[in-house]
N, C-alpha and C. Protein backbone atom coordinates (compact mmCIF):
# COMPACT_ATOMS: atom_id res chain seq x y z
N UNK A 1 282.96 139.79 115.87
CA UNK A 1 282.89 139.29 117.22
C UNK A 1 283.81 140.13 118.11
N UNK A 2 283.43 140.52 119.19
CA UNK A 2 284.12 141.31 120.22
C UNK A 2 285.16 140.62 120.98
N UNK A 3 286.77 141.46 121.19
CA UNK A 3 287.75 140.65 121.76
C UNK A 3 287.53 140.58 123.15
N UNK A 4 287.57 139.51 123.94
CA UNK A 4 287.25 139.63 125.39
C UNK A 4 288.30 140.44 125.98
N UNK A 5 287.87 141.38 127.22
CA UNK A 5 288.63 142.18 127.77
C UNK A 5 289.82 141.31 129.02
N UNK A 6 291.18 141.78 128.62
CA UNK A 6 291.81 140.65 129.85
C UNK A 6 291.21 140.77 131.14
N UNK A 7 291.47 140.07 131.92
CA UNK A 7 291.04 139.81 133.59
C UNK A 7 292.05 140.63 134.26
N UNK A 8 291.40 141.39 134.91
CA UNK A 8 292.63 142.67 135.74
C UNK A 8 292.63 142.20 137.21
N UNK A 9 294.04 142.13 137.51
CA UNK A 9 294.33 141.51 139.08
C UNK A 9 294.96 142.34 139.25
N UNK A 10 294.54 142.91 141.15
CA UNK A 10 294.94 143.93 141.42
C UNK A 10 296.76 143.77 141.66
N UNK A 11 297.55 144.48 141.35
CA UNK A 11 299.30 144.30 141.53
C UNK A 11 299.65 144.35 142.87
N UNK A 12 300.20 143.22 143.53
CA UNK A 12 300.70 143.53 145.13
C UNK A 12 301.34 144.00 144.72
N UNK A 13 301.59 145.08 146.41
CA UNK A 13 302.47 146.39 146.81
C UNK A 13 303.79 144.78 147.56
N UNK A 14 305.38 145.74 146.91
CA UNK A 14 306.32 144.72 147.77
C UNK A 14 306.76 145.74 148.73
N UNK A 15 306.60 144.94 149.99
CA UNK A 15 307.07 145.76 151.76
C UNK A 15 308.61 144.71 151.69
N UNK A 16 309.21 145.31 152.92
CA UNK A 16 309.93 143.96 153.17
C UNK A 16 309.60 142.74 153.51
N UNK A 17 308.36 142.99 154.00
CA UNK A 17 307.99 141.21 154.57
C UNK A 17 307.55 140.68 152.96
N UNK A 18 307.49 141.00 152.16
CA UNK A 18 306.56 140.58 151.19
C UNK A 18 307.51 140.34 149.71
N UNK A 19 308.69 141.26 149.76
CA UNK A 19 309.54 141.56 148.85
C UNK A 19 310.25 139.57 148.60
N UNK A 20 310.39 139.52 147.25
CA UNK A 20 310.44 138.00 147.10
C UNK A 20 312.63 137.86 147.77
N UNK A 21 312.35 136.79 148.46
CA UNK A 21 313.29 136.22 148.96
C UNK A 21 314.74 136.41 148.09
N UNK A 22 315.92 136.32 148.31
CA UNK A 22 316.82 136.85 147.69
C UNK A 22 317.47 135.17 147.24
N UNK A 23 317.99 135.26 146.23
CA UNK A 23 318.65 133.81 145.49
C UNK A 23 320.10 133.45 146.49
N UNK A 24 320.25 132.26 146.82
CA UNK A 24 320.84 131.56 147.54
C UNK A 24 321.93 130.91 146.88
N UNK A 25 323.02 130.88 146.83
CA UNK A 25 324.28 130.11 146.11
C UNK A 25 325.69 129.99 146.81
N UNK A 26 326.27 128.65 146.79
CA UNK A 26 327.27 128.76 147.19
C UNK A 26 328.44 128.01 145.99
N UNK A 27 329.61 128.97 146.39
CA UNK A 27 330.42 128.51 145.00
C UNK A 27 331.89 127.93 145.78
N UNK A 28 332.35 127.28 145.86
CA UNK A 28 333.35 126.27 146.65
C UNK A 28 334.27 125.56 145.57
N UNK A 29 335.46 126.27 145.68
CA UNK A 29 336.69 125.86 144.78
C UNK A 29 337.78 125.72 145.73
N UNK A 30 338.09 124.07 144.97
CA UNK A 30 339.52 123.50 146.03
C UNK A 30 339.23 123.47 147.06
N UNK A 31 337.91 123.79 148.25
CA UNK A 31 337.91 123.42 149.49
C UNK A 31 338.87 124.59 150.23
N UNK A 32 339.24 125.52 149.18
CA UNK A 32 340.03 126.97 149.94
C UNK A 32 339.68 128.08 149.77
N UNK A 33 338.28 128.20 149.40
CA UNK A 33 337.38 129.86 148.62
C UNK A 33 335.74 128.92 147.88
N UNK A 34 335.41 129.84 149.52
CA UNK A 34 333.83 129.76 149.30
C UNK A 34 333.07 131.27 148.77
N UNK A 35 332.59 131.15 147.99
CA UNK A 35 331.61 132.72 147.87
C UNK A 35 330.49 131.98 148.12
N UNK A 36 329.42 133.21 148.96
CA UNK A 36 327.96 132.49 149.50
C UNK A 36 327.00 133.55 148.84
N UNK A 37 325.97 133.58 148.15
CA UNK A 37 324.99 135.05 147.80
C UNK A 37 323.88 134.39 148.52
N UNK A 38 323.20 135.70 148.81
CA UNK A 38 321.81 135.62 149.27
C UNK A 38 322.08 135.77 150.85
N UNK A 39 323.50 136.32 151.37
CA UNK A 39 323.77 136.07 153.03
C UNK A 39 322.93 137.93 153.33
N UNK A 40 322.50 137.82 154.35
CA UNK A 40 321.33 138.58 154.52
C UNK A 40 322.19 139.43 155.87
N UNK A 41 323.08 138.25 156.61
CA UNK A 41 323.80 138.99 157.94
C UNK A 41 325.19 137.74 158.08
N UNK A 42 325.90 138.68 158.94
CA UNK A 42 327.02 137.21 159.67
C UNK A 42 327.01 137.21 161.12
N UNK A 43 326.16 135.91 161.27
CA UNK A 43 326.13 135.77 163.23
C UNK A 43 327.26 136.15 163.76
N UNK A 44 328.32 135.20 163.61
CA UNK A 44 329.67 135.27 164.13
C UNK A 44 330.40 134.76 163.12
N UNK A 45 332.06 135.05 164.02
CA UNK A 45 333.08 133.81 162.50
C UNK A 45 334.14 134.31 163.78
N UNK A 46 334.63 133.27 163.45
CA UNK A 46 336.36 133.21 163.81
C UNK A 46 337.16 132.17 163.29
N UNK A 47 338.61 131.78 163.53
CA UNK A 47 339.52 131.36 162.32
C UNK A 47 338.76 130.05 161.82
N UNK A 48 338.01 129.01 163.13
CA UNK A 48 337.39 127.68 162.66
C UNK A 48 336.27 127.44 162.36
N UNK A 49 335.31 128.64 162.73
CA UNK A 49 333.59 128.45 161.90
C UNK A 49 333.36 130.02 161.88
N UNK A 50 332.66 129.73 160.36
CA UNK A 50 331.72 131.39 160.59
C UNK A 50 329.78 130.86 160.20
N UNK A 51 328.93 131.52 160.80
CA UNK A 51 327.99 131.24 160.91
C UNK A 51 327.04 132.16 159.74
N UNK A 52 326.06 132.15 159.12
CA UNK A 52 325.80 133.25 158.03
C UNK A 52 324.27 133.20 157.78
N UNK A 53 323.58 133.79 157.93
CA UNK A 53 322.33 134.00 158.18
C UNK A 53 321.54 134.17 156.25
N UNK A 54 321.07 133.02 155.74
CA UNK A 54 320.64 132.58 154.66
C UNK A 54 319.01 132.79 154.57
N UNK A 55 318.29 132.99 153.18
CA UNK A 55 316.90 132.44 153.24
C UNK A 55 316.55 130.86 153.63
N UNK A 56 317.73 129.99 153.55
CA UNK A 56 317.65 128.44 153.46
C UNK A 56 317.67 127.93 155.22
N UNK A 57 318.25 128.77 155.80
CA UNK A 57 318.65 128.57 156.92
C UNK A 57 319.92 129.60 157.16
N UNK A 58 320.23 129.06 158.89
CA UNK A 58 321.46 129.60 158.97
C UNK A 58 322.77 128.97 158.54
N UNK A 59 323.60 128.60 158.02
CA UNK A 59 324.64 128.40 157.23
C UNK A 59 325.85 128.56 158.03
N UNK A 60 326.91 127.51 158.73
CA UNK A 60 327.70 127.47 159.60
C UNK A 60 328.72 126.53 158.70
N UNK A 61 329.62 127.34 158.26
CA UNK A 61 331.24 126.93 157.43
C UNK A 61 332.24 127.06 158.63
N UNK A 62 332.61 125.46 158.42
CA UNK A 62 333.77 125.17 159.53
C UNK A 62 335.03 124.71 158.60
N UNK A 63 336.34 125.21 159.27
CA UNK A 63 337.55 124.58 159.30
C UNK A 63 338.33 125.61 159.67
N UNK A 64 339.47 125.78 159.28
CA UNK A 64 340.91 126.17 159.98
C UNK A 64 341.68 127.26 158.94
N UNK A 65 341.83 128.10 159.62
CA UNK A 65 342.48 129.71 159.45
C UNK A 65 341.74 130.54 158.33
N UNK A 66 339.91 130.30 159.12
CA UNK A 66 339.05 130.90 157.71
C UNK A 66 338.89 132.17 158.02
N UNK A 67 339.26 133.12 157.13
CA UNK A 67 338.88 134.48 156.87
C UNK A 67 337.62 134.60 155.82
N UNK A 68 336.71 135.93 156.76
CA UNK A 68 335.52 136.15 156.13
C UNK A 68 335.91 137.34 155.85
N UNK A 69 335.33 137.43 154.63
CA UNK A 69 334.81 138.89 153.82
C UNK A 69 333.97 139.76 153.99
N UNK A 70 333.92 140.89 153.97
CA UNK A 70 332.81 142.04 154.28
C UNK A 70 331.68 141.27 153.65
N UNK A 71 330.04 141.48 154.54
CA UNK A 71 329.12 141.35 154.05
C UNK A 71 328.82 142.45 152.90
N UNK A 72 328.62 142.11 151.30
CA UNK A 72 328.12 143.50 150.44
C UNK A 72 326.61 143.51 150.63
N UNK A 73 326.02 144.32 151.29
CA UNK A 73 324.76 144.69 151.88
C UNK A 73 323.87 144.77 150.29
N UNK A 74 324.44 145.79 149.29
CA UNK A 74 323.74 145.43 148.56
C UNK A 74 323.43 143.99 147.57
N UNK A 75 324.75 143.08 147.71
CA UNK A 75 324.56 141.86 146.58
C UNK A 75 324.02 140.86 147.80
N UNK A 76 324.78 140.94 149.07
CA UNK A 76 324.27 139.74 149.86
C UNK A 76 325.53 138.94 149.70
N UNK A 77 326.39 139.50 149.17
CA UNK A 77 327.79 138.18 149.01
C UNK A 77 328.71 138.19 150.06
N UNK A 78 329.20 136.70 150.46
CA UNK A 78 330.36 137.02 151.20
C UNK A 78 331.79 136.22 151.08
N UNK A 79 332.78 136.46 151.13
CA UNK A 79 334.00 135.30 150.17
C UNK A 79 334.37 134.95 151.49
N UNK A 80 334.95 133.84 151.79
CA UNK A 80 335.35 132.73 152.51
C UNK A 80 336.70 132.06 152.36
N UNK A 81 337.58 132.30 152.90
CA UNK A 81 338.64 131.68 152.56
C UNK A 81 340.21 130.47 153.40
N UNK A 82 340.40 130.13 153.53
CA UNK A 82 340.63 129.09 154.33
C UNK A 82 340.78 127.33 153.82
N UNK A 83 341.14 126.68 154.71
CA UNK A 83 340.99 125.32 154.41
C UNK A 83 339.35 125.33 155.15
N UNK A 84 338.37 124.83 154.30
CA UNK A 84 336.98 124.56 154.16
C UNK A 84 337.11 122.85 154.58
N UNK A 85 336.19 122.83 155.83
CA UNK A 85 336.25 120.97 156.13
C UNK A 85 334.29 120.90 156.08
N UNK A 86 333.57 121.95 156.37
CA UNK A 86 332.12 121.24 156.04
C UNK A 86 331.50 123.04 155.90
N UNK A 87 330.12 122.31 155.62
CA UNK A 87 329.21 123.23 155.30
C UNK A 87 327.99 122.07 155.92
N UNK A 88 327.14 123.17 156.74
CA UNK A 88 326.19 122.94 157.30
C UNK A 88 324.74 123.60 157.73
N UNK A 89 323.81 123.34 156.99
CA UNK A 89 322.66 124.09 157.28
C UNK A 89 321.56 124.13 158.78
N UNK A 90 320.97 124.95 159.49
CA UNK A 90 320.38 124.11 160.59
C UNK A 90 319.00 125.45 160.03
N UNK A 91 318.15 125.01 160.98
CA UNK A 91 316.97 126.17 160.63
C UNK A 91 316.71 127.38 161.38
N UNK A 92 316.45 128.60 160.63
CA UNK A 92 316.63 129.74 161.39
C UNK A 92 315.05 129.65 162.12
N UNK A 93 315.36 129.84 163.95
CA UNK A 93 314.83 129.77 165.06
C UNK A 93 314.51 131.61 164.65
N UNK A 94 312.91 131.73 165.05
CA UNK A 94 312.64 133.25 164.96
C UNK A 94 312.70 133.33 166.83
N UNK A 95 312.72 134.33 167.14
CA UNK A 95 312.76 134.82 168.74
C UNK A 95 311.89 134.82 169.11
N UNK A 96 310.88 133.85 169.72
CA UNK A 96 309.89 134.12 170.46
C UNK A 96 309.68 135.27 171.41
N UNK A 97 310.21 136.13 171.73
CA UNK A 97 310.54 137.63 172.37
C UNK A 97 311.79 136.95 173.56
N UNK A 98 311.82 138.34 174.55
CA UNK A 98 312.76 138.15 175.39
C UNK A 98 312.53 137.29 176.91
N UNK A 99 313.53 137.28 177.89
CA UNK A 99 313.25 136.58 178.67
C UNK A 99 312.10 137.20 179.45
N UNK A 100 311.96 138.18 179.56
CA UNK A 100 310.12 138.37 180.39
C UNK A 100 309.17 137.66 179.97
N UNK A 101 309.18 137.88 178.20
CA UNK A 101 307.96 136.86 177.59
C UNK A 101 308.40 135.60 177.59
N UNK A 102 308.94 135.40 177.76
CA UNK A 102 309.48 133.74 178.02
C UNK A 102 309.18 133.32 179.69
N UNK A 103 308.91 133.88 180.44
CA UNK A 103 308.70 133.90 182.10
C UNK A 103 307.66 133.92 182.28
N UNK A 104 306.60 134.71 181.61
CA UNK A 104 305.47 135.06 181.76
C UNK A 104 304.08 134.03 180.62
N UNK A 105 304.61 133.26 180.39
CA UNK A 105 303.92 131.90 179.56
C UNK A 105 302.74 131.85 180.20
């Protein structure tokens, strides 16, 4: 008896839009050293919030005399350090374009 031949599916090509999403983690010891992976950019930060641009959302760590760490472009990590009072997710808003296209509705 003849072995059936497998079923061939063609292999997607990965672009960036297509490339699978990067793993998301946050590691929080003592409430004084956060490491975050999967941070993609850093909106802003200063000593009482830094803001961090996630696959989950954008990611806004608040409290008092927090120092941020270089973004590592290639891991996506960033260390956090400070007295830590919250962690908060909200959803990343894409740009509907600029204010002309916003005028011109």
């Amino acid at each position: 008896m003849p072995v059936p031949e497998p079923e061939r599916r063609p292999v997607p090509v990965l672009t960036a839009e297509t490339s699978p999403a990067r793993e998301h983690t946050l590691t929080l010891e003592d409430r004084r050293s956060l490491t975050v992976s999967g941070v993609s950019r850093i909106l802003s930060y200063d000593e009482t919030t830094a803001a961090l641009a996630t696959p989950l959302g954008n990611l806004t760590v608040g409290g008092q005399e927090l120092q941020v760490s270089e973004l590592s472009v290639r891991t996506g990590q960033v260390h956090i350090a400070g007295k830590i009072e919250y962690l908060q997710y909200t959803e990343n808003r894409e740009s509907s374009g600029g204010l002309l296209a916003r005028l011109f509705r």
